[in-house]
PDB file of N, CA and C in Angstrom:
ATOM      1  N   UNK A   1      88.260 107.691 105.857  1.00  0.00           N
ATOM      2  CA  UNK A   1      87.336 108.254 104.901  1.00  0.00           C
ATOM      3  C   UNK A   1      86.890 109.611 105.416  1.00  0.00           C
ATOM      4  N   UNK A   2      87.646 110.486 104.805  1.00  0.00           N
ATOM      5  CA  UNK A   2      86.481 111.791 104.827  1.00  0.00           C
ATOM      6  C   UNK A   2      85.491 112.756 104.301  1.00  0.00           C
ATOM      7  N   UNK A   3      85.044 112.164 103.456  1.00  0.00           N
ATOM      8  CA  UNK A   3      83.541 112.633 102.565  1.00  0.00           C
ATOM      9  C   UNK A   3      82.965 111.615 102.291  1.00  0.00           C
ATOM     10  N   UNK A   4      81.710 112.113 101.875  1.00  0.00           N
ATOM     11  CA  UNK A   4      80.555 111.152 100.786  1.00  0.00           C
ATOM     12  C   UNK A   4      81.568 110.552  99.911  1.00  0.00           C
ATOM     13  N   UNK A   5      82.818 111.120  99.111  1.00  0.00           N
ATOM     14  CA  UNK A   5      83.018 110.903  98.179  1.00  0.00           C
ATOM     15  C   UNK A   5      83.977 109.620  98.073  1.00  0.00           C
ATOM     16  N   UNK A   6      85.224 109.834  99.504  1.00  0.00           N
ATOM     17  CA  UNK A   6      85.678 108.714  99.823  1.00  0.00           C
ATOM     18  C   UNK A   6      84.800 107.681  99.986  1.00  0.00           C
ATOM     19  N   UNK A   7      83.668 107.719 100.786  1.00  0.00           N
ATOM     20  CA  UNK A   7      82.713 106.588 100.993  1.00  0.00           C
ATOM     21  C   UNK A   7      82.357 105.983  99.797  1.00  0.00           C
ATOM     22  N   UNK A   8      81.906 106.255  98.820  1.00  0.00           N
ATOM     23  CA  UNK A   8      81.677 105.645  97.695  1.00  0.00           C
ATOM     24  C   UNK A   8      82.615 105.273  97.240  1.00  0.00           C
ATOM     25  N   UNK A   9      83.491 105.710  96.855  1.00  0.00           N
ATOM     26  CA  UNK A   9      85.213 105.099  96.212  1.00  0.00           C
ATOM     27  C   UNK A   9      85.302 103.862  96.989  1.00  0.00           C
ATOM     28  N   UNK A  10      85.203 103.906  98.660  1.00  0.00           N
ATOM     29  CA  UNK A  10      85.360 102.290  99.311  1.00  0.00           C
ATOM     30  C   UNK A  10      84.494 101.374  99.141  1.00  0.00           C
ATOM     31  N   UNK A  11      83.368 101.843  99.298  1.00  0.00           N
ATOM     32  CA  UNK A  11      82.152 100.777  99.165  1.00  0.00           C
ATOM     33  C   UNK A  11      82.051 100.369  97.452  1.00  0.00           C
ATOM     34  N   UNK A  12      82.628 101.079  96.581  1.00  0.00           N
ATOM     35  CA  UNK A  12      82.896 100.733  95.074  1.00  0.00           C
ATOM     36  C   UNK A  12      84.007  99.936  95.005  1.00  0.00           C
ATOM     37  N   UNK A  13      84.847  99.506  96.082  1.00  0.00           N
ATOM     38  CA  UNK A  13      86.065  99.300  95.827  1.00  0.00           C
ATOM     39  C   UNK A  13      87.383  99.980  94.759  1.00  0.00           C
ATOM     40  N   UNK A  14      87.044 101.463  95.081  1.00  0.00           N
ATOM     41  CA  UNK A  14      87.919 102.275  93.666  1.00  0.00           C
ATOM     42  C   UNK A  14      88.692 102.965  94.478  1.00  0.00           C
ATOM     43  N   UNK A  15      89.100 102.746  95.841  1.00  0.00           N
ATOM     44  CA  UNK A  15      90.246 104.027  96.461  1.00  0.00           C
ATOM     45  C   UNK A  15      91.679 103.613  95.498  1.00  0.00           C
ATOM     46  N   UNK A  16      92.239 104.852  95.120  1.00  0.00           N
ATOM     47  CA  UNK A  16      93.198 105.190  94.278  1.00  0.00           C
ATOM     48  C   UNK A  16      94.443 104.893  95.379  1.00  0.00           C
ATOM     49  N   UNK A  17      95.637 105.226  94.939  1.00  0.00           N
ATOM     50  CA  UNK A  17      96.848 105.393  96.100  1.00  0.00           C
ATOM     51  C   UNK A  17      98.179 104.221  95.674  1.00  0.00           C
ATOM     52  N   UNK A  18      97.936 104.194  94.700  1.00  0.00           N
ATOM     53  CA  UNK A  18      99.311 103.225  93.933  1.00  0.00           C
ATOM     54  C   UNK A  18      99.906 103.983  93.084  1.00  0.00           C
ATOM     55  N   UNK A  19     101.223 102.922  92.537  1.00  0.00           N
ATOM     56  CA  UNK A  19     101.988 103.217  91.459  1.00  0.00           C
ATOM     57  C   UNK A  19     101.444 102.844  89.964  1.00  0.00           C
ATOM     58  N   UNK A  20     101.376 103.537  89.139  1.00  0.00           N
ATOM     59  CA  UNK A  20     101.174 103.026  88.018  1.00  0.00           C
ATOM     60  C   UNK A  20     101.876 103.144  86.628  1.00  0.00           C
ATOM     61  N   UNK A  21     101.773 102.207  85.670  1.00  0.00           N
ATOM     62  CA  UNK A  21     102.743 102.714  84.962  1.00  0.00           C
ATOM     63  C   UNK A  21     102.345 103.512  83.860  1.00  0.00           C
ATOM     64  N   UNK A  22     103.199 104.062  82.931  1.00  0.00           N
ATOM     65  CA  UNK A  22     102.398 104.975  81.578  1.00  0.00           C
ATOM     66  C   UNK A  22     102.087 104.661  80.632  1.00  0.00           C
ATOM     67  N   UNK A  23     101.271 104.973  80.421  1.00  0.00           N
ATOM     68  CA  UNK A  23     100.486 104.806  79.013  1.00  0.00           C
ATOM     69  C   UNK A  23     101.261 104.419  77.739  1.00  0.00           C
ATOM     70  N   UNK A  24     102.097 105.690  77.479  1.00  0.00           N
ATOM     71  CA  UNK A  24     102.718 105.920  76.209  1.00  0.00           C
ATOM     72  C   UNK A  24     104.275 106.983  77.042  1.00  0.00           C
ATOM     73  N   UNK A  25     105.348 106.884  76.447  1.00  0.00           N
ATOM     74  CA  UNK A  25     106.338 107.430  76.812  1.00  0.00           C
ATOM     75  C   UNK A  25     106.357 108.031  78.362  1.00  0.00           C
ATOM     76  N   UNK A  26     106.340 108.908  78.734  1.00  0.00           N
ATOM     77  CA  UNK A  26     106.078 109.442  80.086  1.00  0.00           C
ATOM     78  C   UNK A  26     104.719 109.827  80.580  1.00  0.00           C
ATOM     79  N   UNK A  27     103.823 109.732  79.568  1.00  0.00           N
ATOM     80  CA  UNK A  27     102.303 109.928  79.707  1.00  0.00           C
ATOM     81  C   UNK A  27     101.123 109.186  80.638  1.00  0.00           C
ATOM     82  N   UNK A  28     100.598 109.493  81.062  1.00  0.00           N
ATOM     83  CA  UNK A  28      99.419 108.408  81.790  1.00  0.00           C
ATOM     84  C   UNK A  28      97.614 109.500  81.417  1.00  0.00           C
ATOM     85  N   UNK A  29      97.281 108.700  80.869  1.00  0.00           N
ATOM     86  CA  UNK A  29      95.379 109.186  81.077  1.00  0.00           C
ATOM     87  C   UNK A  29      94.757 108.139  81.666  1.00  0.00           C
ATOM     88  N   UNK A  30      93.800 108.561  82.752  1.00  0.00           N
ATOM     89  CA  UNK A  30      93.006 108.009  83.642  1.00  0.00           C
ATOM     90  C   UNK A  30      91.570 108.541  83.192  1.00  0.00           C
ATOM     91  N   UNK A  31      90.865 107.950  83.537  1.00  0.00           N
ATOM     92  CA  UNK A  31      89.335 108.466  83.911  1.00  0.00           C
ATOM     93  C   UNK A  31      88.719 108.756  84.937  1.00  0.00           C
ATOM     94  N   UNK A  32      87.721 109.134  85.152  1.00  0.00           N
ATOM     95  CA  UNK A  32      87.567 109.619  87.006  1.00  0.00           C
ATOM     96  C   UNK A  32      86.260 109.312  86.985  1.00  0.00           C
ATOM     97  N   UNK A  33      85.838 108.525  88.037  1.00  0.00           N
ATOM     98  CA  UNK A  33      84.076 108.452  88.429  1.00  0.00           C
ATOM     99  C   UNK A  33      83.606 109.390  89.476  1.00  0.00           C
ATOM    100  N   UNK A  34      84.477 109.803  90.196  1.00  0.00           N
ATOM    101  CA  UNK A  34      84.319 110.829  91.223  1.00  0.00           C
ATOM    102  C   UNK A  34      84.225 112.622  90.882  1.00  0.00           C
ATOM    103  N   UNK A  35      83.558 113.666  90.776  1.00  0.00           N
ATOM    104  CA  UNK A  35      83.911 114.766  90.653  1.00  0.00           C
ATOM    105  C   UNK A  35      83.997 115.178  91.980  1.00  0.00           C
ATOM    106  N   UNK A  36      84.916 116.323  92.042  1.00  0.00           N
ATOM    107  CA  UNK A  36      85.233 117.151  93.017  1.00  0.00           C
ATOM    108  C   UNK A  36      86.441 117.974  92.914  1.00  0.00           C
ATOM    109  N   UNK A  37      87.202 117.830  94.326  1.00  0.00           N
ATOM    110  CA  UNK A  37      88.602 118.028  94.187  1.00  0.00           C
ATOM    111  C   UNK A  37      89.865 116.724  94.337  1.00  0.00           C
ATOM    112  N   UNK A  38      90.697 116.753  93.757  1.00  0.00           N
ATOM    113  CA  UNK A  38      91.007 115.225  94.393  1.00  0.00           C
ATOM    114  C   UNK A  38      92.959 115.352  94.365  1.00  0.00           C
ATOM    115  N   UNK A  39      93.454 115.306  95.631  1.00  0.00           N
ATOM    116  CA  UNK A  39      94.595 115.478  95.902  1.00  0.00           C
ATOM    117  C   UNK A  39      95.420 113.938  95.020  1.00  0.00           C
ATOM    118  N   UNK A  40      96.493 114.818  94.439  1.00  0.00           N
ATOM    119  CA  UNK A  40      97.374 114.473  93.707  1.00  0.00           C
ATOM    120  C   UNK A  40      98.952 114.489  93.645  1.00  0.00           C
ATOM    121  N   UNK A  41      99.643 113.145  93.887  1.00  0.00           N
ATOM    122  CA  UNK A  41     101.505 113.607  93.698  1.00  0.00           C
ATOM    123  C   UNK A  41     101.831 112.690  92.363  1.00  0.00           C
ATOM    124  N   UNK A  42     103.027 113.177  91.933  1.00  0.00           N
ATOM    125  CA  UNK A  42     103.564 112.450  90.283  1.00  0.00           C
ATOM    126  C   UNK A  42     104.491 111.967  91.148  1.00  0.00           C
ATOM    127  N   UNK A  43     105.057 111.217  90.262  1.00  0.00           N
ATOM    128  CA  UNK A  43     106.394 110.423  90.793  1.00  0.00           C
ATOM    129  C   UNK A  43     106.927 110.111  89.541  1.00  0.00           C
ATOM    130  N   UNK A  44     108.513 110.335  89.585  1.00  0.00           N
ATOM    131  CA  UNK A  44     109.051 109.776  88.098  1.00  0.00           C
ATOM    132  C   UNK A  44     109.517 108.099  88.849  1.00  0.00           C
ATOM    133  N   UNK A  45     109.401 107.186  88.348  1.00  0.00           N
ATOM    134  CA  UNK A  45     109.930 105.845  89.079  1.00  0.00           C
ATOM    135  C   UNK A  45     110.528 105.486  87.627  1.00  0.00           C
ATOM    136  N   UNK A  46     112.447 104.716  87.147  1.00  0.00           N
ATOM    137  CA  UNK A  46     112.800 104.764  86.260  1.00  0.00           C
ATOM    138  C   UNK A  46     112.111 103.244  85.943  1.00  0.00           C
ATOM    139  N   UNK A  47     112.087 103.279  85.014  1.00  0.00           N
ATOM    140  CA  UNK A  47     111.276 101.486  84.428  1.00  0.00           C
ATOM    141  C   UNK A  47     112.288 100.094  84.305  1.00  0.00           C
ATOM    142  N   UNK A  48     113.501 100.627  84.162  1.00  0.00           N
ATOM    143  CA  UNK A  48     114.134  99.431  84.672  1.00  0.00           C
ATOM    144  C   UNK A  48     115.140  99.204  85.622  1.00  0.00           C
ATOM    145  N   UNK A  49     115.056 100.052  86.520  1.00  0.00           N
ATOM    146  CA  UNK A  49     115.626  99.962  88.090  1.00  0.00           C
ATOM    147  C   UNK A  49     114.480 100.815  88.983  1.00  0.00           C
ATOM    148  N   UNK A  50     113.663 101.200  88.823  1.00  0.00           N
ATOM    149  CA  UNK A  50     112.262 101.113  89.702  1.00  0.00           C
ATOM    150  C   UNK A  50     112.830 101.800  91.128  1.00  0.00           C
ATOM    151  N   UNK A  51     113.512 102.832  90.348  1.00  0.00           N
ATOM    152  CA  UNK A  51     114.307 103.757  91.398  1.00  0.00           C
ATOM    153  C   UNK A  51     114.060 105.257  91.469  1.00  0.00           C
ATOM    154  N   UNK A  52     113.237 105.732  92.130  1.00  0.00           N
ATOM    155  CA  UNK A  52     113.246 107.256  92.355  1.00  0.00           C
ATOM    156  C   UNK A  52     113.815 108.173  91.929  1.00  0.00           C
ATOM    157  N   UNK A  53     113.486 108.585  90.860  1.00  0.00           N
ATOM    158  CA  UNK A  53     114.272 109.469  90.310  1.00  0.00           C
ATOM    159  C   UNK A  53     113.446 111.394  90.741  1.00  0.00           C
ATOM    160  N   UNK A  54     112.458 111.570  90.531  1.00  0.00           N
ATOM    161  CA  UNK A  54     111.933 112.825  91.463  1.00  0.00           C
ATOM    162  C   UNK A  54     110.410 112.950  91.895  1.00  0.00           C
ATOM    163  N   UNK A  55     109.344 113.580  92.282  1.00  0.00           N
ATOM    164  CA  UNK A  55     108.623 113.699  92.667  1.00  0.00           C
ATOM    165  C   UNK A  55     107.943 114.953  92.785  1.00  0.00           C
ATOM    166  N   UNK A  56     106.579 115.610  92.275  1.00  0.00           N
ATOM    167  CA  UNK A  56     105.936 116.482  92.420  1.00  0.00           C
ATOM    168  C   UNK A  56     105.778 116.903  93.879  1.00  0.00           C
ATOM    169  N   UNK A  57     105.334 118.599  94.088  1.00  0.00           N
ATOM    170  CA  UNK A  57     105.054 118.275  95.446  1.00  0.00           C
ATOM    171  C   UNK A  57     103.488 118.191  95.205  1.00  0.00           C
ATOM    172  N   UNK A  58     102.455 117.826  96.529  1.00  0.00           N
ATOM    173  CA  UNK A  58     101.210 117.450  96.175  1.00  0.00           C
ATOM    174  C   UNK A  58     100.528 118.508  95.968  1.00  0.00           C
ATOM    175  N   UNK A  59      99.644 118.615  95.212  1.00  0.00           N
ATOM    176  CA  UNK A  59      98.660 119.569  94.486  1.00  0.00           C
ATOM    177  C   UNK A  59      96.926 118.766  94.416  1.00  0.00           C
ATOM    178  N   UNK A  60      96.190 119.871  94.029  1.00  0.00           N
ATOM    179  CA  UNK A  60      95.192 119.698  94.265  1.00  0.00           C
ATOM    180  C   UNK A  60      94.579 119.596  92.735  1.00  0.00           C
ATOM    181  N   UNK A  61      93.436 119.285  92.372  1.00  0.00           N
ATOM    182  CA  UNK A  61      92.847 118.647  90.880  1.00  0.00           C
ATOM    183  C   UNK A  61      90.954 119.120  90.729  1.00  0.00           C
ATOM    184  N   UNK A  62      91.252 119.654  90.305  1.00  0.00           N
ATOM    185  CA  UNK A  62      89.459 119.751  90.078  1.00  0.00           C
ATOM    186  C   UNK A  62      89.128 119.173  89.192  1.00  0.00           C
ATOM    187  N   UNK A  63      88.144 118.248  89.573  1.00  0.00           N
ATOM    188  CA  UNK A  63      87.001 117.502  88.007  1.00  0.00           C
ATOM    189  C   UNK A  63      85.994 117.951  88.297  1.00  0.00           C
ATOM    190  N   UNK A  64      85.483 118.606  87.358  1.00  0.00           N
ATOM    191  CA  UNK A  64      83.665 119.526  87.138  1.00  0.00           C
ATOM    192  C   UNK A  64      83.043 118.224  86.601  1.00  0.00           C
TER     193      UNK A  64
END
């Protein structure tokens, strides 16, 4: 943990860091309880061989 902000995410039980799947076609919307900055990678994973197909490199996210 290195901020206030991680600390709350653990003690909330909300640390992020999985796979998830999409919403709608290649799409995903999330919601965020945390503002700040919050480091981010995409991953394409294909849906029915769950095989790596490419990957963002990591970037950074601002929520005001």
């Amino acid at each position: 943990m290195t901020g206030h902000t991680d600390k709350a995410a653990y003690e909330a039980n909300s640390l992020r860091g999985d796979f998830y799947n999409s919403d709608v076609g290649f799409s995903r919307t999330e919601s965020l309880s945390y503002r700040g900055v919050h480091f981010v990678e995409a991953f394409l994973v294909g849906k029915s061989d769950g095989r790596l197909y490419g990957k963002s490199e990591p970037f950074y996210v601002v929520i005001e």
